[in-house]
Structures are given as C-alpha cells and as structure tokens.
N, C-alpha and C. Protein backbone atom coordinates (compact mmCIF):
# COMPACT_ATOMS: atom_id res chain seq x y z
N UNK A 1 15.60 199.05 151.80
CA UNK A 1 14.90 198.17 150.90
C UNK A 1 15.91 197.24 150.22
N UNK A 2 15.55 195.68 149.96
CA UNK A 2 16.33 195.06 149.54
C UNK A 2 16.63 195.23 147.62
N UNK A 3 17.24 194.78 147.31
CA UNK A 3 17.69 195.02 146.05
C UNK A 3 18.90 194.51 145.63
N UNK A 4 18.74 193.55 143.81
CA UNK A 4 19.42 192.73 143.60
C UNK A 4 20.70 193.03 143.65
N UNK A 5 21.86 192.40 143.78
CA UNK A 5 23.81 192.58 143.68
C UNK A 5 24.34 192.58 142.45
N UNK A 6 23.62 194.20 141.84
CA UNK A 6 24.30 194.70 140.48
C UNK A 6 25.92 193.97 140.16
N UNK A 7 26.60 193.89 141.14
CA UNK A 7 27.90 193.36 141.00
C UNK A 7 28.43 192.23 141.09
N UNK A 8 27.45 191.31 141.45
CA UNK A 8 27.53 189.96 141.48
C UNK A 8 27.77 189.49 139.65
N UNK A 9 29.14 188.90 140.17
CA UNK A 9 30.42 188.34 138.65
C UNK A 9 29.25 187.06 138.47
N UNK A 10 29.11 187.10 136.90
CA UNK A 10 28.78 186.02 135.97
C UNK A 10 29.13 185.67 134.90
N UNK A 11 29.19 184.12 134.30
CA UNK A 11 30.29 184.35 133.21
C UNK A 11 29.04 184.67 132.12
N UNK A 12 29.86 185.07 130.84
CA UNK A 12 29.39 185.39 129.54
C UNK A 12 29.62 183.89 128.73
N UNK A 13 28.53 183.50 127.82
CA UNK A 13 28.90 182.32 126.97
C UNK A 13 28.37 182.81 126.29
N UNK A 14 28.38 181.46 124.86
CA UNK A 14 28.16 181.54 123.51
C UNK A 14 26.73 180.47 123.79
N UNK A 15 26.44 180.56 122.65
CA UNK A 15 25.05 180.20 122.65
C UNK A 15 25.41 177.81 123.22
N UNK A 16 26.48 177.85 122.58
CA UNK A 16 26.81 176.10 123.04
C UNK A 16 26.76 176.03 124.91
N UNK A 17 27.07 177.64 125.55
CA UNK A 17 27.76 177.09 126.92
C UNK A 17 28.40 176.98 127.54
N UNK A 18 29.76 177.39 126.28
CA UNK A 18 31.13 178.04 126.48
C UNK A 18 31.40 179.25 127.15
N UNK A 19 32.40 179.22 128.26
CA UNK A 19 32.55 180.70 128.65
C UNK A 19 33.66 181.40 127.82
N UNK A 20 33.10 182.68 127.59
CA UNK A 20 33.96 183.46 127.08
C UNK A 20 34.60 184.81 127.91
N UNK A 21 34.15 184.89 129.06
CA UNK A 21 34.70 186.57 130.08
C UNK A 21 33.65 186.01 130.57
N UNK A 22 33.25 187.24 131.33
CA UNK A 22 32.55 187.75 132.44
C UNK A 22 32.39 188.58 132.85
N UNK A 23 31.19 189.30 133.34
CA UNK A 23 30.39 190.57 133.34
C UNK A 23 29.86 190.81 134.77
N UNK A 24 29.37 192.06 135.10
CA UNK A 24 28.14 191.68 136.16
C UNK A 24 26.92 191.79 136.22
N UNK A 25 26.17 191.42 137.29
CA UNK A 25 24.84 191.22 136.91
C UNK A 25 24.27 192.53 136.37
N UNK A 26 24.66 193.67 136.91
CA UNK A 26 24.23 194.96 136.17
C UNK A 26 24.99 195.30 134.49
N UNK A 27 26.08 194.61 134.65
CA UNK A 27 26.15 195.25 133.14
C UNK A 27 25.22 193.82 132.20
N UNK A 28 24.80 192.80 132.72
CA UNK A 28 24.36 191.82 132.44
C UNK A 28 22.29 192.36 131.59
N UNK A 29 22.65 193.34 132.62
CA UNK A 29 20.65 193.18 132.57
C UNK A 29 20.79 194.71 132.19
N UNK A 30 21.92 195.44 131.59
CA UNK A 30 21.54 197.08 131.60
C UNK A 30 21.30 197.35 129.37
N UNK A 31 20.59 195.93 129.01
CA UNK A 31 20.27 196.67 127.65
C UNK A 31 21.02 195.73 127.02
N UNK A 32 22.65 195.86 126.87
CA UNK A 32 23.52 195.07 125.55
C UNK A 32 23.51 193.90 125.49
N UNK A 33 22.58 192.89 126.42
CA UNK A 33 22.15 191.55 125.89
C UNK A 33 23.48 190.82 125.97
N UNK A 34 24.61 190.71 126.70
CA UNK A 34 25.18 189.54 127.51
C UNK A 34 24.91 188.60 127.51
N UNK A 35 25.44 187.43 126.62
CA UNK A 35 24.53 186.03 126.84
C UNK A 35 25.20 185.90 128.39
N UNK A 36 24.32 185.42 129.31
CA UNK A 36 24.45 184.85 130.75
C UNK A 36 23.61 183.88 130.74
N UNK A 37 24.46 182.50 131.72
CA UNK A 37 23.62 181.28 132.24
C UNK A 37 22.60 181.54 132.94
N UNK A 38 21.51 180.64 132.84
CA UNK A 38 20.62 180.82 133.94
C UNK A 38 20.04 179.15 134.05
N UNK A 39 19.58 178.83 135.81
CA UNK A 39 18.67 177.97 135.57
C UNK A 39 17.95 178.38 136.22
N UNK A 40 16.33 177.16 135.49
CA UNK A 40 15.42 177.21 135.98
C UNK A 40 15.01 175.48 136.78
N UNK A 41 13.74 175.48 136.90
CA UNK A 41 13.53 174.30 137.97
C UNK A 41 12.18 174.64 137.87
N UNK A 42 11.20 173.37 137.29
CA UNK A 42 10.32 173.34 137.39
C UNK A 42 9.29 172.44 138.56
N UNK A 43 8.83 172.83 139.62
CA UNK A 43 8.81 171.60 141.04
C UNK A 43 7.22 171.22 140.59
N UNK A 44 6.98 170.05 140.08
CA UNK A 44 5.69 169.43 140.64
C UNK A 44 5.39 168.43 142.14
N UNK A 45 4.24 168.11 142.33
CA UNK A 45 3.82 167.57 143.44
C UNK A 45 3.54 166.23 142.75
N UNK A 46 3.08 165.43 143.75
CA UNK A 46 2.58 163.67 142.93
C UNK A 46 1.21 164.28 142.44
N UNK A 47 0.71 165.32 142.66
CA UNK A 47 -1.12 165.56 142.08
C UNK A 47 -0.79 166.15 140.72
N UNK A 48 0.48 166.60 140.44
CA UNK A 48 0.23 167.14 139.02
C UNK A 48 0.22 168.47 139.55
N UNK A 49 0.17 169.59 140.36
CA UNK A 49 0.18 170.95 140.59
C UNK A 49 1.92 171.15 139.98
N UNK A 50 1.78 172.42 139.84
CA UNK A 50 3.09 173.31 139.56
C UNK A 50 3.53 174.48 140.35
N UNK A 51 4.61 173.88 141.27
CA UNK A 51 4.71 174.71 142.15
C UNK A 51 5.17 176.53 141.36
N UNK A 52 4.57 177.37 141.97
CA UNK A 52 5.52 179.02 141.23
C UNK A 52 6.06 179.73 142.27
N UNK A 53 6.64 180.75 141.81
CA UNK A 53 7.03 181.75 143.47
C UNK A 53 6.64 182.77 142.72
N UNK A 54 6.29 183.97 143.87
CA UNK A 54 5.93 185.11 143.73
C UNK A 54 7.34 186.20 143.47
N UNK A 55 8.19 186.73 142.82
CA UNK A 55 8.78 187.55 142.93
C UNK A 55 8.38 188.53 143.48
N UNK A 56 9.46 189.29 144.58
CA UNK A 56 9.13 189.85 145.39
C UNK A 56 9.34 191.64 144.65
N UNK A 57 8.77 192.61 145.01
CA UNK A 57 8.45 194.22 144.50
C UNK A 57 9.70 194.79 144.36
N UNK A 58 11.20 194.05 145.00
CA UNK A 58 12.13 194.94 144.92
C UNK A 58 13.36 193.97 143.95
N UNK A 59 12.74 193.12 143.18
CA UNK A 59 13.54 192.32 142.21
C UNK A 59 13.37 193.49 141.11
N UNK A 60 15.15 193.81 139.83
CA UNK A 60 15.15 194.82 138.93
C UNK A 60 14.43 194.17 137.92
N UNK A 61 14.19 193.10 137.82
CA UNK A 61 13.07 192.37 136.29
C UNK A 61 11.55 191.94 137.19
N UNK A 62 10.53 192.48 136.32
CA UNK A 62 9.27 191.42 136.57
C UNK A 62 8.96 191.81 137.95
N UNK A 63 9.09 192.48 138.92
CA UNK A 63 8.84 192.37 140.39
C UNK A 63 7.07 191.82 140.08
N UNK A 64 6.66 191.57 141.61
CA UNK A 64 5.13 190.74 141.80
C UNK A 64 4.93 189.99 140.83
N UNK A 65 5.34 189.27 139.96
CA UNK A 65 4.99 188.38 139.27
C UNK A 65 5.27 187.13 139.48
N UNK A 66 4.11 186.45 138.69
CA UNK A 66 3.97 184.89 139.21
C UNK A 66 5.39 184.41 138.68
N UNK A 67 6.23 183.47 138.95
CA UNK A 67 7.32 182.81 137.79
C UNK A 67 7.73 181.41 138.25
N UNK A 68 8.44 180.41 137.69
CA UNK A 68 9.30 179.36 137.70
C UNK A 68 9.63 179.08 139.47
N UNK A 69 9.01 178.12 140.17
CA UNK A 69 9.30 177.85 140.90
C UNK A 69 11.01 178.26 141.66
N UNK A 70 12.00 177.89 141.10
CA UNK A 70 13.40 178.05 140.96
C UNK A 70 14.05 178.63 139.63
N UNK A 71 14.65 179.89 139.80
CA UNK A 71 15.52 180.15 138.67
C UNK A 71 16.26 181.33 139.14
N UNK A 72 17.13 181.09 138.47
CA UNK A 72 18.79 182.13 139.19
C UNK A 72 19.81 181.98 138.28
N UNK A 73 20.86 182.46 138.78
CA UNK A 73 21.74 183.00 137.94
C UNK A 73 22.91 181.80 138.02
N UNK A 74 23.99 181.49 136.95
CA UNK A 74 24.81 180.45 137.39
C UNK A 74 26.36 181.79 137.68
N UNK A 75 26.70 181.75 138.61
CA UNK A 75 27.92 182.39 139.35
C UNK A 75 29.28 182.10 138.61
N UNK A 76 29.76 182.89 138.35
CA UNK A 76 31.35 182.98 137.33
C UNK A 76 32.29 181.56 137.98
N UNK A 77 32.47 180.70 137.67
CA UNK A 77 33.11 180.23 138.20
C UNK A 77 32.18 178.91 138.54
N UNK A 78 31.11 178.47 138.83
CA UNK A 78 30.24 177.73 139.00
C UNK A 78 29.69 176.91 137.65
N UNK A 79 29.13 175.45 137.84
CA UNK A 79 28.49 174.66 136.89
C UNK A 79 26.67 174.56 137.00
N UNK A 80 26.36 174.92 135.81
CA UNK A 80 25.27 174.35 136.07
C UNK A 80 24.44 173.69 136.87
N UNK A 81 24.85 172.33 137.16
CA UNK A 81 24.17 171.87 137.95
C UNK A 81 24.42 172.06 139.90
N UNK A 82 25.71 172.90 139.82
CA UNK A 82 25.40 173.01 141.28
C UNK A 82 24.98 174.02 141.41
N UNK A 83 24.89 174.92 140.01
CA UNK A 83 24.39 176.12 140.37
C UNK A 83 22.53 175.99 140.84
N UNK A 84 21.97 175.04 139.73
CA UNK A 84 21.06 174.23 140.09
C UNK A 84 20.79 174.14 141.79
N UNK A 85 21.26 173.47 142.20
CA UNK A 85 20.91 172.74 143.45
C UNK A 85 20.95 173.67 144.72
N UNK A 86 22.02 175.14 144.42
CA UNK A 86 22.16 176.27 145.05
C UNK A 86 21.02 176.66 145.15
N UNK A 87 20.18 177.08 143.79
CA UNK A 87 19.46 177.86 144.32
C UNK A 87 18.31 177.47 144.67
N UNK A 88 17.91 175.96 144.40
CA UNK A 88 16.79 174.98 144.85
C UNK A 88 16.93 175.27 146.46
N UNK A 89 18.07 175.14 147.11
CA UNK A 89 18.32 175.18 148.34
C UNK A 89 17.88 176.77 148.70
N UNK A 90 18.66 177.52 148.25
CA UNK A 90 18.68 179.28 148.94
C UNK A 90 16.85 179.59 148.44
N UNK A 91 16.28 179.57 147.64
CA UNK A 91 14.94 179.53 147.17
C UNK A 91 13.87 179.03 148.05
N UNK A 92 13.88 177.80 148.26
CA UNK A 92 13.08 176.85 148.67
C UNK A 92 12.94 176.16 149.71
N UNK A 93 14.65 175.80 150.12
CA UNK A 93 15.10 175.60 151.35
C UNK A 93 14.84 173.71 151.24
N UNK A 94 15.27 173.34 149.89
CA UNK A 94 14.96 171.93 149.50
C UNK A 94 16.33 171.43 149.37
N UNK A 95 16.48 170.29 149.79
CA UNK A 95 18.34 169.54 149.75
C UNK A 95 18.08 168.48 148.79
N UNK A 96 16.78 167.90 148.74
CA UNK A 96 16.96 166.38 148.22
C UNK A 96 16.24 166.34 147.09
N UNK A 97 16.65 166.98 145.74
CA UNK A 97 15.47 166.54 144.62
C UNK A 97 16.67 166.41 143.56
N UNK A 98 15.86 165.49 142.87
CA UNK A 98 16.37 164.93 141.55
C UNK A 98 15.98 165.09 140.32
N UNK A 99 16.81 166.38 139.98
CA UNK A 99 16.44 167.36 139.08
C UNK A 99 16.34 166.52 137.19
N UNK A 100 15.63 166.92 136.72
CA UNK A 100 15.86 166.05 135.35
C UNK A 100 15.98 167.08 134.43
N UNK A 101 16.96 167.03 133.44
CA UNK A 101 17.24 168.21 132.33
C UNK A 101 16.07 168.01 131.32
N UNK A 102 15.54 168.91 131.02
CA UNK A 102 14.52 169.68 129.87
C UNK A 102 15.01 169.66 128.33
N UNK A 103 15.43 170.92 128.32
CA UNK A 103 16.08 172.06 127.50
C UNK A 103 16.59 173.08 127.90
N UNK A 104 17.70 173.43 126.97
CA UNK A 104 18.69 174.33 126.86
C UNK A 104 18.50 175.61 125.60
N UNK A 105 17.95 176.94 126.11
CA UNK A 105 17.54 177.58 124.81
C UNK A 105 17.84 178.94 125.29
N UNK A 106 17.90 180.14 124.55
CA UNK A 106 18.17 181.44 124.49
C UNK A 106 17.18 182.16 124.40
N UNK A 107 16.75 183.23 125.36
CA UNK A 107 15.49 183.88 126.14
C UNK A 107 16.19 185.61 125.71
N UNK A 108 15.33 185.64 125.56
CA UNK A 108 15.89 187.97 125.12
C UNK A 108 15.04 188.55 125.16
N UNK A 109 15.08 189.42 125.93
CA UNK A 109 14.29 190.30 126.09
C UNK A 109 14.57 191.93 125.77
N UNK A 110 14.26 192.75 125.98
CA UNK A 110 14.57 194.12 125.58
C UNK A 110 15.56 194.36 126.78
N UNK A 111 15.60 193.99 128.04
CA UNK A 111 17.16 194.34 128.91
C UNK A 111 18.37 193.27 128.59
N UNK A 112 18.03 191.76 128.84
CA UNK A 112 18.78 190.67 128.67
C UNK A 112 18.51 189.85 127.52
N UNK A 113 19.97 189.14 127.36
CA UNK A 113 20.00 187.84 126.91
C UNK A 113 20.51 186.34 127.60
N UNK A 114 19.76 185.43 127.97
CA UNK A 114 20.07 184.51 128.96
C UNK A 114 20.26 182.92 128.32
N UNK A 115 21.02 182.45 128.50
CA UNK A 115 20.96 181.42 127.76
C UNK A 115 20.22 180.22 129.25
N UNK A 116 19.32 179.64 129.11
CA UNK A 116 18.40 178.90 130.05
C UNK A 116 18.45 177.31 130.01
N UNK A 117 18.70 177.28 131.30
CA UNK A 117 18.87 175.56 131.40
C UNK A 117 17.63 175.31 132.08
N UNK A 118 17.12 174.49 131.33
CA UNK A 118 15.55 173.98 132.28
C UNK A 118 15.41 172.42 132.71
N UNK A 119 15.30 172.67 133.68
CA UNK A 119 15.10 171.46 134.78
C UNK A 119 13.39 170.88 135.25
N UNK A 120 12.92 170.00 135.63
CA UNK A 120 11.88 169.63 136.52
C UNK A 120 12.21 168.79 137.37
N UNK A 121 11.32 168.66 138.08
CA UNK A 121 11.81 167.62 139.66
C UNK A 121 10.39 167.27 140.29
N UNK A 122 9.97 166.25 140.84
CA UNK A 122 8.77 165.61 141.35
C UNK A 122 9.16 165.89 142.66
N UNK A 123 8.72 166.73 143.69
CA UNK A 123 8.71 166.49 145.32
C UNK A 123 7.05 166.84 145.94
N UNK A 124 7.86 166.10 146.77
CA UNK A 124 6.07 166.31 148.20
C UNK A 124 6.42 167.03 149.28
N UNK A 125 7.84 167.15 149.64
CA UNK A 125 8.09 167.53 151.02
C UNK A 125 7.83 169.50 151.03
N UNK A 126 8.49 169.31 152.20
CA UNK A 126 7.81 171.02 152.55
C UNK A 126 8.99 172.05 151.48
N UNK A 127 7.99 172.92 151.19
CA UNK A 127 8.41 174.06 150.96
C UNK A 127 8.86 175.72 151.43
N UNK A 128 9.92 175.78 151.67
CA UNK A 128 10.00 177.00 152.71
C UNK A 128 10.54 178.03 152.13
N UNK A 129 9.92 179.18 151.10
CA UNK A 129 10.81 179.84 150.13
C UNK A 129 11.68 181.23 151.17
N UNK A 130 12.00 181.47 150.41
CA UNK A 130 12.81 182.29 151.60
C UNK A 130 12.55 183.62 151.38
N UNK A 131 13.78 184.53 151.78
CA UNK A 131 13.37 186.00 152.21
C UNK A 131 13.47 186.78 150.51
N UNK A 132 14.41 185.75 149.54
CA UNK A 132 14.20 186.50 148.11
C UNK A 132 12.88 186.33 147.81
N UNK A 133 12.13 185.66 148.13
CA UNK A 133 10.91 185.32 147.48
C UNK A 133 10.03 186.29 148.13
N UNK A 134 8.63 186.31 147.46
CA UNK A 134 6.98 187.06 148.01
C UNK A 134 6.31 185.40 148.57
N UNK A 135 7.13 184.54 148.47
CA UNK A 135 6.40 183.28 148.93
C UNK A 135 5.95 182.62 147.65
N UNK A 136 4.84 181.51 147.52
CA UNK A 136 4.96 180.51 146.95
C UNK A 136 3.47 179.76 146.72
N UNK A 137 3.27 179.02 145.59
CA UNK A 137 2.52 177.88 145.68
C UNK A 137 2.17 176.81 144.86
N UNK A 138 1.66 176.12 145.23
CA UNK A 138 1.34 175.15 144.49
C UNK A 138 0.03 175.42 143.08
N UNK A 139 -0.12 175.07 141.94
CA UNK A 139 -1.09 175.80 141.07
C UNK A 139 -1.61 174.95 140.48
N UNK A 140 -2.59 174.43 140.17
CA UNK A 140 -3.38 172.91 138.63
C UNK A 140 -3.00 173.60 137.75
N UNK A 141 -2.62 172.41 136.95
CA UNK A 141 -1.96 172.86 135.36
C UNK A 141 -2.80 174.01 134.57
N UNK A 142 -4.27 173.61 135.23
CA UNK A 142 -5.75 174.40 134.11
C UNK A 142 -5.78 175.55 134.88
N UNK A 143 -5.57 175.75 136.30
CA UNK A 143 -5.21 177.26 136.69
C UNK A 143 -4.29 177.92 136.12
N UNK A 144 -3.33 177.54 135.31
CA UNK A 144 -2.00 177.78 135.06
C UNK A 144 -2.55 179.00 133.56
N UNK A 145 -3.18 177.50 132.71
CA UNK A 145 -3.45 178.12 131.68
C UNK A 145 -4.65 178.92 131.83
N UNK A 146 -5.32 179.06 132.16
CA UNK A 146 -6.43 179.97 132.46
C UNK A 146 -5.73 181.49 132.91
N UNK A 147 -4.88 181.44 133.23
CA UNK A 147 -4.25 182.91 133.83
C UNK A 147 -3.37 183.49 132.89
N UNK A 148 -2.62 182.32 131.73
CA UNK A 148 -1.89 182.79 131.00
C UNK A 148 -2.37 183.95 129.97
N UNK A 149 -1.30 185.00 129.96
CA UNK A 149 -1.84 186.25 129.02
C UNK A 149 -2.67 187.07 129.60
N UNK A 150 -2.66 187.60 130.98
CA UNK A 150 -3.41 187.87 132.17
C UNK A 150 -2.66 188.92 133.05
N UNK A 151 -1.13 188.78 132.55
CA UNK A 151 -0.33 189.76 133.06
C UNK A 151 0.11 188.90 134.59
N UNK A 152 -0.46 188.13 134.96
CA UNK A 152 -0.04 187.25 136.67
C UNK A 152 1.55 186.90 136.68
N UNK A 153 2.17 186.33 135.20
CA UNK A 153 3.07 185.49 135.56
C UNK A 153 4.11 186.38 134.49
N UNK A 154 5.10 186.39 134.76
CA UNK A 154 6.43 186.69 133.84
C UNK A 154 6.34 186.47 132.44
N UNK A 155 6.96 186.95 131.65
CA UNK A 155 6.86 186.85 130.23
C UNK A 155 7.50 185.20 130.31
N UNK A 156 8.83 185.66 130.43
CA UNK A 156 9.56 184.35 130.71
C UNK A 156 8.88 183.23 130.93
N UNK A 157 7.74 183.08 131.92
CA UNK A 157 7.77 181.89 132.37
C UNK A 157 6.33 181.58 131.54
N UNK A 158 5.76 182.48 131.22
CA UNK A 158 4.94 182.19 129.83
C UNK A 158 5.37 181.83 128.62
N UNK A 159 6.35 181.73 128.57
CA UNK A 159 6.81 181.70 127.21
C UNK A 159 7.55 179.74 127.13
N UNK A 160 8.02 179.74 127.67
CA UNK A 160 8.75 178.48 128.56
C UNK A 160 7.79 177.35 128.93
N UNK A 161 6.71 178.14 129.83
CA UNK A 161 5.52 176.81 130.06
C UNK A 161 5.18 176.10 128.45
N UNK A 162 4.58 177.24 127.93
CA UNK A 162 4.40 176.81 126.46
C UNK A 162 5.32 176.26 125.82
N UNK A 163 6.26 176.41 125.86
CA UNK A 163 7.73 175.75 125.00
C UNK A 163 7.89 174.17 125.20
N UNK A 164 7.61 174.20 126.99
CA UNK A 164 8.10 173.21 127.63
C UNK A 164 7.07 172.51 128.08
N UNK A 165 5.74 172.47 128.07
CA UNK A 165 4.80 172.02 128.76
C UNK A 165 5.08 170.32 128.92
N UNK A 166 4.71 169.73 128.26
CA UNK A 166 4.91 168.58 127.72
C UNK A 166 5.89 167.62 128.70
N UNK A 167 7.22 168.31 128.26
CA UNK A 167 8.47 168.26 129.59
C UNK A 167 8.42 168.24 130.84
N UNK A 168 7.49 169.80 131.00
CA UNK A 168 7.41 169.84 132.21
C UNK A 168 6.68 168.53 133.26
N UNK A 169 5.46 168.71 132.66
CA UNK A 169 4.59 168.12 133.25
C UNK A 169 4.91 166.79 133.17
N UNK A 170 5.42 165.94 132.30
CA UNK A 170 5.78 165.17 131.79
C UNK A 170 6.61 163.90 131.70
N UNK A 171 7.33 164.65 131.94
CA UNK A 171 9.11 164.65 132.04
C UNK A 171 9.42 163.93 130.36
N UNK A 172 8.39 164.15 129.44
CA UNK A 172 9.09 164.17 127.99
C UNK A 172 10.02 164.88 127.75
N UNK A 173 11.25 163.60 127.11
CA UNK A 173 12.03 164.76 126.58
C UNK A 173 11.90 165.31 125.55
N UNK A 174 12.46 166.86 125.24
CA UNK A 174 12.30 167.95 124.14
C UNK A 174 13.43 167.55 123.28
C-alpha cells in the first residue's frame, strides 16, 4: 500500500517565510506544529467551475476527501514558486499555467502547523491527475457551497474557500 515519505526534508520558517532548520515530513505532521511551507493552487475553467482532487485512502491527513485542486509541500531547499509549478505538474500533469498569488496565511490544526501560499490559475486544457490522487473534477461554485459542512471536503480547504472565495473565483486581491 502506498503511503506518504515520513522522511521527506522540509524547511521550518517563521511566520514572514524565513527559513530557520528543517525537519521531516513526519516529525512535521507528528503533533508539535512545525511551521512548514505549503502551496496551494486553486484551477478554474473559463465557466467558473473549481477544479478539486479527491485525496486518495492512503494519504496520513484527510484521506477520501474532497480538497484544493493542487497543494503540496515546498522541499528543503526549494522556492515557492517552483515548488508551485512542481506540483501543478506531478498532480495534474499541467506545464503551462499562470499561477496568480492570493494569500499567504498560517493553517493549524491539532497534528500541523503550515504556513500556506495560495495561488489560482484559469485553464481549459486537459487534466490528468496522477497516481497520488483518487482523481479529480471540475465542481459550480453553488455545488461547492451546498456541500460545505457536509464532511465531503477537508477542513483545510473549507476553511480557505471561505477565506479566499472572492480571490479565488475572482482573482481579487486579498
């Protein structure tokens, strides 16, 4: 059975962005709240849908749940934005989008603390999520909210739509 790379190196920052060390993904997600980078990527279509992926049953956070089209971890040693475009690619299997920055905010939960870079991007072309994923789809904004608080989608990405709606859909900036 597949299962995430407890040992995969990430750096530690301060709430600005700064690295300070580096941890791994298991001591990252085992409780003591590690600030770690993360991005996300919000994909709409020209109709206004929001693309999500299914997390797949053998992810250690959230398994089967609806979430954020794109979001991953930024790699010790890596920037933001290519960390960005990494995982748009390994995710989705997308080369060409032109990601637009959101917001930058701090997410905690009872295992982690993540400090979150949020992105959106307008594409039409194909989507091919890959073998991390349960697969994928496209959703109307009013399906979106109609499900919210329903248990379908990640805390995270409930929490974020709401934060960010506006943005998202939008591309207002926050």
């Amino acid at each position: 059975m597949k299962k995430d790379n407890s040992t995969e190196l990430l750096p530690i920052v301060d709430e600005g962005g700064n690295v300070q060390g580096s941890a791994t993904r298991g001591e990252c997600h085992d409780g003591n709240k590690r600030l770690h980078p993360v991005v996300h990527l919000h994909l709409l279509n020209d109709g206004g849908q929001l693309y999500l992926q299914q997390r797949p049953q053998w992810k250690d956070i959230q398994p089967g749940k609806w979430d954020t089209a794109v979001g991953g971890h930024v790699d010790y040693g890596e920037g933001v934005n290519e960390a960005l475009l990494r995982e748009v690619k390994e995710e989705l299997g997308i080369n060409n989008i032109e990601p637009q920055f959101i917001l930058r905010y701090v997410f905690e939960s009872e295992r982690e603390r993540e400090l979150i870079y949020v992105y959106r991007a307008v594409y039409n072309g194909d989507v091919s999520p890959s073998e991390e994923l349960d697969g994928g789809r496209f959703w109307d904004v009013e399906e979106v909210m109609a499900s919210l608080g329903n248990g379908i989608f990640t805390p995270n990405f409930e929490q974020e739509f709401l934060r960010c709606m506006r943005g998202i859909i939008h591309g207002a900036p926050m």
